[in-house]
PDB file of N, CA and C in Angstrom:
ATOM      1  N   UNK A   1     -13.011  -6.308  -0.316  1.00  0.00           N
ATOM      2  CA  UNK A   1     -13.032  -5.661   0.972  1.00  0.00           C
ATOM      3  C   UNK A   1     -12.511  -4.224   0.798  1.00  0.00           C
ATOM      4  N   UNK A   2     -13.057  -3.090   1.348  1.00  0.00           N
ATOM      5  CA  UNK A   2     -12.923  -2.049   1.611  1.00  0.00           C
ATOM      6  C   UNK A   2     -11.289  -1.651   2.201  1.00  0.00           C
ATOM      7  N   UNK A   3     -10.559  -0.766   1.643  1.00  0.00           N
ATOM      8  CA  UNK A   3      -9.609  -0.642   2.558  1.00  0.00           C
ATOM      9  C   UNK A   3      -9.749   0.051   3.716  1.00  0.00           C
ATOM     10  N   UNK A   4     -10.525   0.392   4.135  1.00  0.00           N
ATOM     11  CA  UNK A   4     -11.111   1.001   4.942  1.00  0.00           C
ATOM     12  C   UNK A   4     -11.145   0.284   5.932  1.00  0.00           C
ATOM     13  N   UNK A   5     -11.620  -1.132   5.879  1.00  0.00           N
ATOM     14  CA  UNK A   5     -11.721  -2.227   6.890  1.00  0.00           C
ATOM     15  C   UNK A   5     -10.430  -3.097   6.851  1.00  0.00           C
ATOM     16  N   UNK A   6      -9.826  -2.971   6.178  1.00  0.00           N
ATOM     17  CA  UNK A   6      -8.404  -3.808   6.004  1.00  0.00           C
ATOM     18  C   UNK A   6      -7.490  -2.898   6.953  1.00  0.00           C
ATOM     19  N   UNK A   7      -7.416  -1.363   7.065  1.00  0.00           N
ATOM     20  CA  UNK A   7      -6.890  -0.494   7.750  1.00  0.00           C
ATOM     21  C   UNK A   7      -7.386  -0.945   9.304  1.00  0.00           C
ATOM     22  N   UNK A   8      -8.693  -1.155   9.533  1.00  0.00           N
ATOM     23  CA  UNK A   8      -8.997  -1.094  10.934  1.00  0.00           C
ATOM     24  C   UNK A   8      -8.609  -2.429  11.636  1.00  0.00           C
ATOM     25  N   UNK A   9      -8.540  -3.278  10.783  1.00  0.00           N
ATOM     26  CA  UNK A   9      -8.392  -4.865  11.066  1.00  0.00           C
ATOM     27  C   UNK A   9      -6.774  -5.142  11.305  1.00  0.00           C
ATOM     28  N   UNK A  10      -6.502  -4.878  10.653  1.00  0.00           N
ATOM     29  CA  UNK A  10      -4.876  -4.929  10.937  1.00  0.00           C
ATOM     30  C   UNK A  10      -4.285  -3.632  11.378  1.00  0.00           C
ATOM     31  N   UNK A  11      -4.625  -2.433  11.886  1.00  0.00           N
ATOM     32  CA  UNK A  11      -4.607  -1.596  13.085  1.00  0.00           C
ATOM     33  C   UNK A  11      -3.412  -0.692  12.222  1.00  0.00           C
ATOM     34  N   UNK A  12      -3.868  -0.375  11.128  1.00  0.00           N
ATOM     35  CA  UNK A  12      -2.703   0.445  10.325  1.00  0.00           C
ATOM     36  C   UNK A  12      -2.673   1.491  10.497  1.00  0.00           C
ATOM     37  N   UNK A  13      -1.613   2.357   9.949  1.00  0.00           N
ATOM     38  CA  UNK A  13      -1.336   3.632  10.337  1.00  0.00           C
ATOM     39  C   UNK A  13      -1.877   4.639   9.011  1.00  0.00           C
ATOM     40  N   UNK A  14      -2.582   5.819   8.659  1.00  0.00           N
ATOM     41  CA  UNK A  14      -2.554   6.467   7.622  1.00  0.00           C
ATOM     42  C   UNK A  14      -1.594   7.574   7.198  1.00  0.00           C
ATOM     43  N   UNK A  15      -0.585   7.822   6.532  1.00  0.00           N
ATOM     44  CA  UNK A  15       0.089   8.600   6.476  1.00  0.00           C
ATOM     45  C   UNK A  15      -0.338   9.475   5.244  1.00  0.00           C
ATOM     46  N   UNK A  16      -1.302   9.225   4.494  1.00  0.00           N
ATOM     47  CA  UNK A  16      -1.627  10.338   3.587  1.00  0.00           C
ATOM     48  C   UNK A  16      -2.838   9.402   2.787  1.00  0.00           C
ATOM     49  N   UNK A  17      -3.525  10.116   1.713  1.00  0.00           N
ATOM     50  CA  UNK A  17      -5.241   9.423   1.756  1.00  0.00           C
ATOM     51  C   UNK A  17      -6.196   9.054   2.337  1.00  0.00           C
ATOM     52  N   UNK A  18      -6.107   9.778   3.586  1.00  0.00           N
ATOM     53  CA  UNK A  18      -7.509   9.449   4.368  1.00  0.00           C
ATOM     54  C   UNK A  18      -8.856   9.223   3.599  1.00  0.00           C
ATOM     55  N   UNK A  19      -8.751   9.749   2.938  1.00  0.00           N
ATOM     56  CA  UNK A  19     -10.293  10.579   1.991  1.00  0.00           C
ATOM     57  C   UNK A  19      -9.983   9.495   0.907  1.00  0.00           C
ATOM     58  N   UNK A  20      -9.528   8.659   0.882  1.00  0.00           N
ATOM     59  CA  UNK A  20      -9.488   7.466  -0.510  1.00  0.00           C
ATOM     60  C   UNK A  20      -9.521   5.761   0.311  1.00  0.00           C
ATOM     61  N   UNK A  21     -10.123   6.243   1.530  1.00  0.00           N
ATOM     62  CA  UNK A  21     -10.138   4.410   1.644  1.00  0.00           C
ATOM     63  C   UNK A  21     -11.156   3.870   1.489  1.00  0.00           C
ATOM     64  N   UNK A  22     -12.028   4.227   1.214  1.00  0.00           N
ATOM     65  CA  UNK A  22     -13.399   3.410   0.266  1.00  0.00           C
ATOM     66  C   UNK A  22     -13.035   2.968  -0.367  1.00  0.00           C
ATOM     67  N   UNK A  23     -11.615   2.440  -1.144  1.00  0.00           N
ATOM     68  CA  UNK A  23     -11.287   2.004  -2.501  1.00  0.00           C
ATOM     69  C   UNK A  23     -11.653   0.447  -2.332  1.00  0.00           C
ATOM     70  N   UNK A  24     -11.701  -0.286  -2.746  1.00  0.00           N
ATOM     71  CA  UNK A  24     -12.139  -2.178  -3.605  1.00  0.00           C
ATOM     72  C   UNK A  24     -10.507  -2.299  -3.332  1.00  0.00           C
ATOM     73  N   UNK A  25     -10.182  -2.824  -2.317  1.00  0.00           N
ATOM     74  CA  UNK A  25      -9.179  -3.915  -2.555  1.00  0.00           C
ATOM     75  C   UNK A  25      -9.264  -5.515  -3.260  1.00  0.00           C
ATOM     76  N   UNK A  26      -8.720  -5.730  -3.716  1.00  0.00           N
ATOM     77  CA  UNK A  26      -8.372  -7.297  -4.656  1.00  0.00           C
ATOM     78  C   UNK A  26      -7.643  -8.011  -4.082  1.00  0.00           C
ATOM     79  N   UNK A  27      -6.454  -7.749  -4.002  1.00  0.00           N
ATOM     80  CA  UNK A  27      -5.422  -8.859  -3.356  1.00  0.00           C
ATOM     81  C   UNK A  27      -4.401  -7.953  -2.843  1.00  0.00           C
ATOM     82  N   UNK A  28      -3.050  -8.617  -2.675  1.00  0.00           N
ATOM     83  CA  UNK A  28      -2.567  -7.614  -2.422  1.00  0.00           C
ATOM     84  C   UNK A  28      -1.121  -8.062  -3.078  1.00  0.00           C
ATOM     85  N   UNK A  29       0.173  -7.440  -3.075  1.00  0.00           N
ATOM     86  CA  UNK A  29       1.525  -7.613  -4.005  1.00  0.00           C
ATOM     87  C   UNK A  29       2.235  -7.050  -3.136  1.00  0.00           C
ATOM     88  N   UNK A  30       2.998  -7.980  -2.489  1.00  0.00           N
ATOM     89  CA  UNK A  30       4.812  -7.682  -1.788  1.00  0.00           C
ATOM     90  C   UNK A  30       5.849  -8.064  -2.417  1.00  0.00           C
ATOM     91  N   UNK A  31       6.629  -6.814  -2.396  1.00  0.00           N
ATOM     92  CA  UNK A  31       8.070  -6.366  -2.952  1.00  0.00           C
ATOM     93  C   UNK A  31       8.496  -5.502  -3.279  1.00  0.00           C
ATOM     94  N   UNK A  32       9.580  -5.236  -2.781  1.00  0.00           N
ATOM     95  CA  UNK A  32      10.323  -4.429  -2.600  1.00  0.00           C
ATOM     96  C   UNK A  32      10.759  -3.867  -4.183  1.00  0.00           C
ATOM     97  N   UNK A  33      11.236  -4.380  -5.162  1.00  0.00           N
ATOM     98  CA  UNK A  33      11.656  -4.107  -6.812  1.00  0.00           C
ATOM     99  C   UNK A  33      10.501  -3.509  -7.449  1.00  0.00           C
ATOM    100  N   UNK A  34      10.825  -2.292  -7.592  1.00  0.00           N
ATOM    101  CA  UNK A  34      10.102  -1.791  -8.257  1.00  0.00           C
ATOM    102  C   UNK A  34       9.588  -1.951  -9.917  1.00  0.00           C
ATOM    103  N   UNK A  35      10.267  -2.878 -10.404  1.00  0.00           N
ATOM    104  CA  UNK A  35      10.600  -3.261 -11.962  1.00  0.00           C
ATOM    105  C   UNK A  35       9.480  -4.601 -11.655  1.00  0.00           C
ATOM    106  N   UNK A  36       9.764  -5.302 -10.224  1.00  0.00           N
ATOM    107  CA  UNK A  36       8.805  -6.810 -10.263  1.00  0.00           C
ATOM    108  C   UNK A  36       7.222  -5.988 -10.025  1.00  0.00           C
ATOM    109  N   UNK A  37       7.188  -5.032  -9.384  1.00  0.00           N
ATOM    110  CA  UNK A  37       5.435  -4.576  -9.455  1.00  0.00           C
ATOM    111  C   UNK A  37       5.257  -4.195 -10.380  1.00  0.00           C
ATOM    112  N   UNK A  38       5.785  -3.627 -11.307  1.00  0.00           N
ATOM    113  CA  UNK A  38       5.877  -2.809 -12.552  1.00  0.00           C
ATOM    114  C   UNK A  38       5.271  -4.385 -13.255  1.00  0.00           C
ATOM    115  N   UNK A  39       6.137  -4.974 -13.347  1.00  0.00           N
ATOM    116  CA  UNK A  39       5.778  -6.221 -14.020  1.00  0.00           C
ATOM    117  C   UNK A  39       4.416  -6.816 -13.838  1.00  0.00           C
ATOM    118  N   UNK A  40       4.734  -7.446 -12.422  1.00  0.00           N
ATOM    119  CA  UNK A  40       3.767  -8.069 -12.469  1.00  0.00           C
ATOM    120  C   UNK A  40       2.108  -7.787 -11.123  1.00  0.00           C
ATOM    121  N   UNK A  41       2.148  -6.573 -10.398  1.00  0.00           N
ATOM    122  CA  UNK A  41       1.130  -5.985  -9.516  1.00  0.00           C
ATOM    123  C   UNK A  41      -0.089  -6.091 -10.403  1.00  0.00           C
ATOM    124  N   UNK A  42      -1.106  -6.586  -9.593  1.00  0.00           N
ATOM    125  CA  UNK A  42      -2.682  -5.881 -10.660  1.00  0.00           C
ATOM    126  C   UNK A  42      -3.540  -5.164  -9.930  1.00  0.00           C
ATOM    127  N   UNK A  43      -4.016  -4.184 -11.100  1.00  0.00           N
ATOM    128  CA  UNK A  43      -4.876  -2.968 -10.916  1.00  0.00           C
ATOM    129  C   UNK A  43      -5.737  -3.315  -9.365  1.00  0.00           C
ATOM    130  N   UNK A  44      -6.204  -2.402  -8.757  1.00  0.00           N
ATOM    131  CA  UNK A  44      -6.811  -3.011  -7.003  1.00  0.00           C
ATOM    132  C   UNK A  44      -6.483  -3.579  -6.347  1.00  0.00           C
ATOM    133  N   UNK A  45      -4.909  -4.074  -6.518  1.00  0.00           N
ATOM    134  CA  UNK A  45      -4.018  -4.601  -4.845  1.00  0.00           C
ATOM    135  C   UNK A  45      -3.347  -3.734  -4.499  1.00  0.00           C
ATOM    136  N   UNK A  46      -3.133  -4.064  -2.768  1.00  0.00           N
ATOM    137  CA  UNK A  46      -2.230  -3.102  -2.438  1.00  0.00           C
ATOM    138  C   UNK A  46      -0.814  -3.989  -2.025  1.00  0.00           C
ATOM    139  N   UNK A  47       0.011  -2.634  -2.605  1.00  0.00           N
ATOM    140  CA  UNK A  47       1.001  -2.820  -2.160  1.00  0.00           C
ATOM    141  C   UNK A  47       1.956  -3.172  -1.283  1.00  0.00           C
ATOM    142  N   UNK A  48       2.635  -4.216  -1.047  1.00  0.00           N
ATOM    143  CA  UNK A  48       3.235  -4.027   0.666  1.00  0.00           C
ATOM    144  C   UNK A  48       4.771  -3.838   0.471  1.00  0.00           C
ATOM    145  N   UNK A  49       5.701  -3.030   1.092  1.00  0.00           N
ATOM    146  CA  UNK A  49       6.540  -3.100   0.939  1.00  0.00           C
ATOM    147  C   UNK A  49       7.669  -1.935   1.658  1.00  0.00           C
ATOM    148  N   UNK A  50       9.291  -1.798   1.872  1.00  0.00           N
ATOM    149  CA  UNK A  50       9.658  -0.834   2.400  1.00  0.00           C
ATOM    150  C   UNK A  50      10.587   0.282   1.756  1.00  0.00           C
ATOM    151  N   UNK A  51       9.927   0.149   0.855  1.00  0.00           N
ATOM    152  CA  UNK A  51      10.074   1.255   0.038  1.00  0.00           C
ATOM    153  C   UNK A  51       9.472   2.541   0.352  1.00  0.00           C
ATOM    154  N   UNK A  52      10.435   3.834   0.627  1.00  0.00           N
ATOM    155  CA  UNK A  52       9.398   5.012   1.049  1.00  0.00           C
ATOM    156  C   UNK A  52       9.680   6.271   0.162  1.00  0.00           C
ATOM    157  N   UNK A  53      10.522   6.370  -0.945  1.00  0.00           N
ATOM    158  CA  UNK A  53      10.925   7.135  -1.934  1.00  0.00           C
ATOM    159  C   UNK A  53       9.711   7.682  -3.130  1.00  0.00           C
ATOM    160  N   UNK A  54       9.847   8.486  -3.711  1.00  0.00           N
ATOM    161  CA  UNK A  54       9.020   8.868  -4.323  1.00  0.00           C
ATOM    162  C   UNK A  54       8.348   8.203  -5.694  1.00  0.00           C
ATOM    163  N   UNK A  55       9.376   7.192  -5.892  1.00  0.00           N
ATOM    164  CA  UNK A  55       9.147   6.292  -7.500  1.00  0.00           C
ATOM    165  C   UNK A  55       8.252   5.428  -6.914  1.00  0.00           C
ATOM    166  N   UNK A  56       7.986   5.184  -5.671  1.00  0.00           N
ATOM    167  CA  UNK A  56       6.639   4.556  -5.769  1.00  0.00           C
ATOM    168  C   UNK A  56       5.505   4.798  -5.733  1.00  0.00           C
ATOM    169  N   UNK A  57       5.462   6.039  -6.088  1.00  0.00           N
ATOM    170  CA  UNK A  57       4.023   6.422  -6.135  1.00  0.00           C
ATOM    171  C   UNK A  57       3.807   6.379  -8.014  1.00  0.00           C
ATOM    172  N   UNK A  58       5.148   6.594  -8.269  1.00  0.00           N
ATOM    173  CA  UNK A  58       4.324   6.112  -9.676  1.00  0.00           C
ATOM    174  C   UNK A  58       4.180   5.387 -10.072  1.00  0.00           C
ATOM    175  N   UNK A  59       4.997   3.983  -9.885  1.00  0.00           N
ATOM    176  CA  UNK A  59       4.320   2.775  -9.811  1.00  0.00           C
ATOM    177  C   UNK A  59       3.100   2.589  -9.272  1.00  0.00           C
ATOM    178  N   UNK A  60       2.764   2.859  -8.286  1.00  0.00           N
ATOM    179  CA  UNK A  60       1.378   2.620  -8.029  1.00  0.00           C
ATOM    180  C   UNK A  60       0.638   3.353  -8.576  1.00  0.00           C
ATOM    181  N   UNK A  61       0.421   4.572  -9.062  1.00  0.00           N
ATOM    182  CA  UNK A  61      -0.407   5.080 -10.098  1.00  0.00           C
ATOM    183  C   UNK A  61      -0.533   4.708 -11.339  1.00  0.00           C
ATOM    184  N   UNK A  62       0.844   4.263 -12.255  1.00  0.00           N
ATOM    185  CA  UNK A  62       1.116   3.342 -13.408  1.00  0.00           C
ATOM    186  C   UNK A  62       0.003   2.161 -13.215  1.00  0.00           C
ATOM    187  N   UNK A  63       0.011   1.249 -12.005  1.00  0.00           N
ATOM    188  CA  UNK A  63      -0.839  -0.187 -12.118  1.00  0.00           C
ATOM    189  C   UNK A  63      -2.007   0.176 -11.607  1.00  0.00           C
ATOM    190  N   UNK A  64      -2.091   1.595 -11.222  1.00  0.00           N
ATOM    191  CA  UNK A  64      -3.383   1.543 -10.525  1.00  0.00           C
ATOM    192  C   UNK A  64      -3.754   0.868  -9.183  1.00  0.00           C
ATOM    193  N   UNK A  65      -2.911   0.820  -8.550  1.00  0.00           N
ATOM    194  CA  UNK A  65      -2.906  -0.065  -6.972  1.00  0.00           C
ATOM    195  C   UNK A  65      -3.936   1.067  -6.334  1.00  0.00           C
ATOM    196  N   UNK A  66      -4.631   0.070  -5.301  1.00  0.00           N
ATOM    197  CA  UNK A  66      -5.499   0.521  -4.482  1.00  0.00           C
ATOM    198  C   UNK A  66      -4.748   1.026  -3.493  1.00  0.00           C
ATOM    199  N   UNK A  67      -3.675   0.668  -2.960  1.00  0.00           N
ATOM    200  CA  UNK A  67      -2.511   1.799  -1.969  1.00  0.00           C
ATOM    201  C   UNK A  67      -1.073   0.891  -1.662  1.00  0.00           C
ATOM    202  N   UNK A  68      -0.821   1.888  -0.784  1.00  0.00           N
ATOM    203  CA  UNK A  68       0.483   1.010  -0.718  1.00  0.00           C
ATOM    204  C   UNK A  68       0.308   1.003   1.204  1.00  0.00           C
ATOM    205  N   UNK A  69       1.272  -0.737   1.701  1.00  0.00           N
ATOM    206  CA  UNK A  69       1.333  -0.593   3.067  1.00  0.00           C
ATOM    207  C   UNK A  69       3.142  -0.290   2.966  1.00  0.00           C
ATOM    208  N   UNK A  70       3.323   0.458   4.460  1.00  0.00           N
ATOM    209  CA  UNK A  70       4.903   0.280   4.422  1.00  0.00           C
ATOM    210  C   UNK A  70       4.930  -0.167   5.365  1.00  0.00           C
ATOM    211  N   UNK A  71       6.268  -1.435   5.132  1.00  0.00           N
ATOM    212  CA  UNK A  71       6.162  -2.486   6.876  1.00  0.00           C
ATOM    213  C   UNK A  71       7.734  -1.809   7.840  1.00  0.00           C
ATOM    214  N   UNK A  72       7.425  -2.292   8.734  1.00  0.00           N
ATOM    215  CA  UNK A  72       8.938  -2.508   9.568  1.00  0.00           C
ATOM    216  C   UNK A  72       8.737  -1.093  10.067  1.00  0.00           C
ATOM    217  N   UNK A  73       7.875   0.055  10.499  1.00  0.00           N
ATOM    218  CA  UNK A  73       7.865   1.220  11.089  1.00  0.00           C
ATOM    219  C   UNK A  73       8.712   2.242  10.065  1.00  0.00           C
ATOM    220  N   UNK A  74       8.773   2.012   8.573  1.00  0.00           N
ATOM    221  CA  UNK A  74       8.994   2.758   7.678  1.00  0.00           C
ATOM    222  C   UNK A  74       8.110   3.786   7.448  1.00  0.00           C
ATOM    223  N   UNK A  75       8.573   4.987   7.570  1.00  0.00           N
ATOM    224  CA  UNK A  75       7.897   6.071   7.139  1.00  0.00           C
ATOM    225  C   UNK A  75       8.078   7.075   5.903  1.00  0.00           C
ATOM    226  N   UNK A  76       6.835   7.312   4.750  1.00  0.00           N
ATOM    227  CA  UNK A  76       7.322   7.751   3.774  1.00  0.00           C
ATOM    228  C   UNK A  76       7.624   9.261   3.972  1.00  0.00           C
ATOM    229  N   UNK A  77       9.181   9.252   2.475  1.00  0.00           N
ATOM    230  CA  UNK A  77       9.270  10.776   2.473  1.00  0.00           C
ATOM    231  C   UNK A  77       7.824  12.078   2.458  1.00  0.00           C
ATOM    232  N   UNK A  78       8.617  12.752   2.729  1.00  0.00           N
ATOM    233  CA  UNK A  78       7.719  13.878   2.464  1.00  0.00           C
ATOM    234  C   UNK A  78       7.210  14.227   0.562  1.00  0.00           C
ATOM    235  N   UNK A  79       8.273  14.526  -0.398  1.00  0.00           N
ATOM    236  CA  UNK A  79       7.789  14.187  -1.672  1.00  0.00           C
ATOM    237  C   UNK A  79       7.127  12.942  -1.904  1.00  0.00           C
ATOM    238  N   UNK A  80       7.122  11.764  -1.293  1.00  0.00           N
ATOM    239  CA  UNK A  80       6.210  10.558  -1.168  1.00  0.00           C
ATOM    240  C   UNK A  80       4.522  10.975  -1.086  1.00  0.00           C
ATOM    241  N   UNK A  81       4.933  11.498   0.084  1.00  0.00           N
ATOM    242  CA  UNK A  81       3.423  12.077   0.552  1.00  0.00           C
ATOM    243  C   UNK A  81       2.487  12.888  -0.374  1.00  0.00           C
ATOM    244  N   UNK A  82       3.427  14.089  -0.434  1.00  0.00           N
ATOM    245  CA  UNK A  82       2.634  14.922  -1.501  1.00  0.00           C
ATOM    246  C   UNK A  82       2.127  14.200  -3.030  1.00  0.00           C
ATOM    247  N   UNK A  83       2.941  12.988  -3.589  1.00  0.00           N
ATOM    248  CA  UNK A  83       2.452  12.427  -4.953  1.00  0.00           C
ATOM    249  C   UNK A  83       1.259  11.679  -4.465  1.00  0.00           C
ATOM    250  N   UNK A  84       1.361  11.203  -2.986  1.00  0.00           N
ATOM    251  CA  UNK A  84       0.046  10.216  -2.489  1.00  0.00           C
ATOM    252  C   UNK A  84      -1.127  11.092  -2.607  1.00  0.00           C
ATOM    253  N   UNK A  85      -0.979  12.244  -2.182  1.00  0.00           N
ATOM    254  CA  UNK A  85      -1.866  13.093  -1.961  1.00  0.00           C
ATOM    255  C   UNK A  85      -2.442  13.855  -3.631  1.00  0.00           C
ATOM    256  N   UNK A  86      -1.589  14.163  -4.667  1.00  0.00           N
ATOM    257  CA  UNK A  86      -1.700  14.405  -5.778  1.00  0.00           C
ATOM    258  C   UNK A  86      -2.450  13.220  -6.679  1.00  0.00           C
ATOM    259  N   UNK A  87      -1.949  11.359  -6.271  1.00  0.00           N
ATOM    260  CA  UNK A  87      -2.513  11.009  -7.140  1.00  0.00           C
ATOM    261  C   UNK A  87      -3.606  10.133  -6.913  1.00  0.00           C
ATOM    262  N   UNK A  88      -4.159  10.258  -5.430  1.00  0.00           N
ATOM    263  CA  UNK A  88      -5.250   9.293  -4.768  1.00  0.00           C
ATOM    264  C   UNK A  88      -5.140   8.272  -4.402  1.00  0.00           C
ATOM    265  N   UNK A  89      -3.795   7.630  -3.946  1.00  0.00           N
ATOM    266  CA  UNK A  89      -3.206   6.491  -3.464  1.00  0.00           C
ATOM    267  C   UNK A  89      -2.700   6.569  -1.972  1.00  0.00           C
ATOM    268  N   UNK A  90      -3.539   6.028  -1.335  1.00  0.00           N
ATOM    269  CA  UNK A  90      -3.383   6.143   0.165  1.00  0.00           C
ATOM    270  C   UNK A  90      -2.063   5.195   0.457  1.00  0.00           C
ATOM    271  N   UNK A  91      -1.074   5.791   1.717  1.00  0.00           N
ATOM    272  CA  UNK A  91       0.111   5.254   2.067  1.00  0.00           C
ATOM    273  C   UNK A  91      -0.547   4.891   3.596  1.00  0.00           C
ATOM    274  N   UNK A  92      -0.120   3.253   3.854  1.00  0.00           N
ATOM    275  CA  UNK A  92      -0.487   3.655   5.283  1.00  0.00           C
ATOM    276  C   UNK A  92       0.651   2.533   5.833  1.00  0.00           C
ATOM    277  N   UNK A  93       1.039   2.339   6.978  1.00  0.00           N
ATOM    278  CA  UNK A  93       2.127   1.801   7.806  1.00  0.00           C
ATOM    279  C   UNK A  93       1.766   0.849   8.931  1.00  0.00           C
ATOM    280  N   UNK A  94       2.732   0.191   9.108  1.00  0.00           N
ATOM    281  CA  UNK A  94       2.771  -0.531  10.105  1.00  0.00           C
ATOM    282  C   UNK A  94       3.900  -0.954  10.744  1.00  0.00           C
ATOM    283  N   UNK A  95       3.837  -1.706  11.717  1.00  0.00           N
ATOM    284  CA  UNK A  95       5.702  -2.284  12.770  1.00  0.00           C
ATOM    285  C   UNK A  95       5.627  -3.535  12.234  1.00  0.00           C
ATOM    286  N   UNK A  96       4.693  -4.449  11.110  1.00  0.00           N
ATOM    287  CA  UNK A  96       4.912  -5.929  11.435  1.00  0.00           C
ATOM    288  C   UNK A  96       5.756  -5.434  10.067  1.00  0.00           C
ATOM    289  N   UNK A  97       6.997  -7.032  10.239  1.00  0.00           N
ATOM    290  CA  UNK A  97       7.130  -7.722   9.202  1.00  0.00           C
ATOM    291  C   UNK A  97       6.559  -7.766   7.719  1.00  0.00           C
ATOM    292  N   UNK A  98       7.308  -7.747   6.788  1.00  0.00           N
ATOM    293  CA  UNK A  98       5.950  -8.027   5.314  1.00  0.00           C
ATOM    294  C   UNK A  98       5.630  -9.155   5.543  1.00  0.00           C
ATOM    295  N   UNK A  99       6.826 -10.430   5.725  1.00  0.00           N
ATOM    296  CA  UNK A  99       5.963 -11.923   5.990  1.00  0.00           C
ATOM    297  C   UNK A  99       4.265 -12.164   6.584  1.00  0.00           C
ATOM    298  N   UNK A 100       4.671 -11.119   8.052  1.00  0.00           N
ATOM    299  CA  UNK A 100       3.502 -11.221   8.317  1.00  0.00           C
ATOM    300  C   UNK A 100       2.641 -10.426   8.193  1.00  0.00           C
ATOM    301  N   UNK A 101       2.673  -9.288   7.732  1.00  0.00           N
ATOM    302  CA  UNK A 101       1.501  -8.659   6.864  1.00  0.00           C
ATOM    303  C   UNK A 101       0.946  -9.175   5.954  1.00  0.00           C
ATOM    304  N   UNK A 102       1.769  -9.766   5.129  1.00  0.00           N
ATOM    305  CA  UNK A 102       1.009 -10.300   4.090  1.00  0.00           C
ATOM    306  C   UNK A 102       0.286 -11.489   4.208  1.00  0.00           C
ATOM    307  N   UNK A 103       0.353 -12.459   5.003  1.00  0.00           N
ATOM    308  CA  UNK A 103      -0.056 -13.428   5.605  1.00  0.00           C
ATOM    309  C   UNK A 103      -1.492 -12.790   6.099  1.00  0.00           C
ATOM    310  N   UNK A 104      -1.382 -11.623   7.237  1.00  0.00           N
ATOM    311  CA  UNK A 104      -2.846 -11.065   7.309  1.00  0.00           C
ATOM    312  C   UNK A 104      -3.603 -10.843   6.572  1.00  0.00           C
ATOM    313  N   UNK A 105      -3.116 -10.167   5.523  1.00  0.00           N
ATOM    314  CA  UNK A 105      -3.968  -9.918   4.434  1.00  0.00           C
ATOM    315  C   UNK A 105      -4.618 -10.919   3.994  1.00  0.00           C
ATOM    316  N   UNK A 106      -4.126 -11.710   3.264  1.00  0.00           N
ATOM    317  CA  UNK A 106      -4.249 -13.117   2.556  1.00  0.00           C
ATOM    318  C   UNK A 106      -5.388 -13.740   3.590  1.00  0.00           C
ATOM    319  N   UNK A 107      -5.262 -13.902   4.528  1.00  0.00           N
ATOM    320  CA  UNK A 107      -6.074 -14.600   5.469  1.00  0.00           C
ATOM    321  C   UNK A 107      -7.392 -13.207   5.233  1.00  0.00           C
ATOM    322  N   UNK A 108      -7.429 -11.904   5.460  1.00  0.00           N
ATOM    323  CA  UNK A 108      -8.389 -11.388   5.326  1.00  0.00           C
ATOM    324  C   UNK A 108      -9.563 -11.796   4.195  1.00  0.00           C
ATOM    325  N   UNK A 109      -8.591 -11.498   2.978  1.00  0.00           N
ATOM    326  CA  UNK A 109      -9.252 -11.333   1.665  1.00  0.00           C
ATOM    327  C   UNK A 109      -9.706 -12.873   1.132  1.00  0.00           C
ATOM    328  N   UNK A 110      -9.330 -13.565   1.706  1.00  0.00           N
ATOM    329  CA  UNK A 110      -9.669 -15.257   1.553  1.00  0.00           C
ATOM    330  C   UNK A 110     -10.783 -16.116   2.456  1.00  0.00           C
TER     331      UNK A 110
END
C-alpha cells in the first residue's frame, strides 16, 4: 500500500515529505529505542513512534524505512525536519496512541 493512502486512511498529519508518499509501504515497526529499530526495522516499514530528535532520521535512512509516524500529538524538531527533507523520509503525525496506531495499520496492510 501506498503511503499515500495509509496517510489519508488514518487521517495523518504531514510534517515534512510531501513529495515522497508514493513510497511501497511493507509493514510497519513501533518503538521508541532506537538501538531495537536499528536492530531489528526492515527496509519499507514505517516507523511509529515518539521520538522527535534528530537521530531518527538516521535510523531511518540507515534501514531505509519508508517514513516515520509520530504518535501522541508529538511534533518533530526543526533539525528533524530539515534531515526528513535532506534524506526523503516523510515524517507525518498523529493524536492516537502507538497501541492504536499500530493496530490500524496492521489491520490496513493485512
Amino acid at each position: 500500500m501506498k503511503l499515500k493512502e495509509i496517510k489519508e486512511k488514518l487521517d495523518l498529519k504531514v510534517f515534512s515529505g510531501e513529495s515522497e508518499l508514493d513510497k511501497e509501504v511493507i509493514g510497519g515497526y513501533t518503538s521508541d529505542l532506537l538501538s531495537d529499530v536499528m536492530g531489528h526495522a526492515n527496509e519499507g516499514q514505517l516507523w511509529i513512534t515518539l521520538q522527535t530528535h534528530k537521530n531518527v532520521m538516521g535510523v531511518a535512512s540507515l534501514k531505509d524505512l519508508a517514513g516515520i509516524i509520530l504518535v501522541k500529538g508529538f511534533t518533530p524538531d526543526a533539525d528533524t525536519v530539515a534531515l526528513s527533507k535532506s534524506e526523503g523520509i516523510p515524517i507525518l503525525g498523529t493524536e492516537m496512541e502507538a497501541f492504536e496506531l499500530s493496530g490500524k495499520l496492521y489491520n490496513l496492510l493485512n
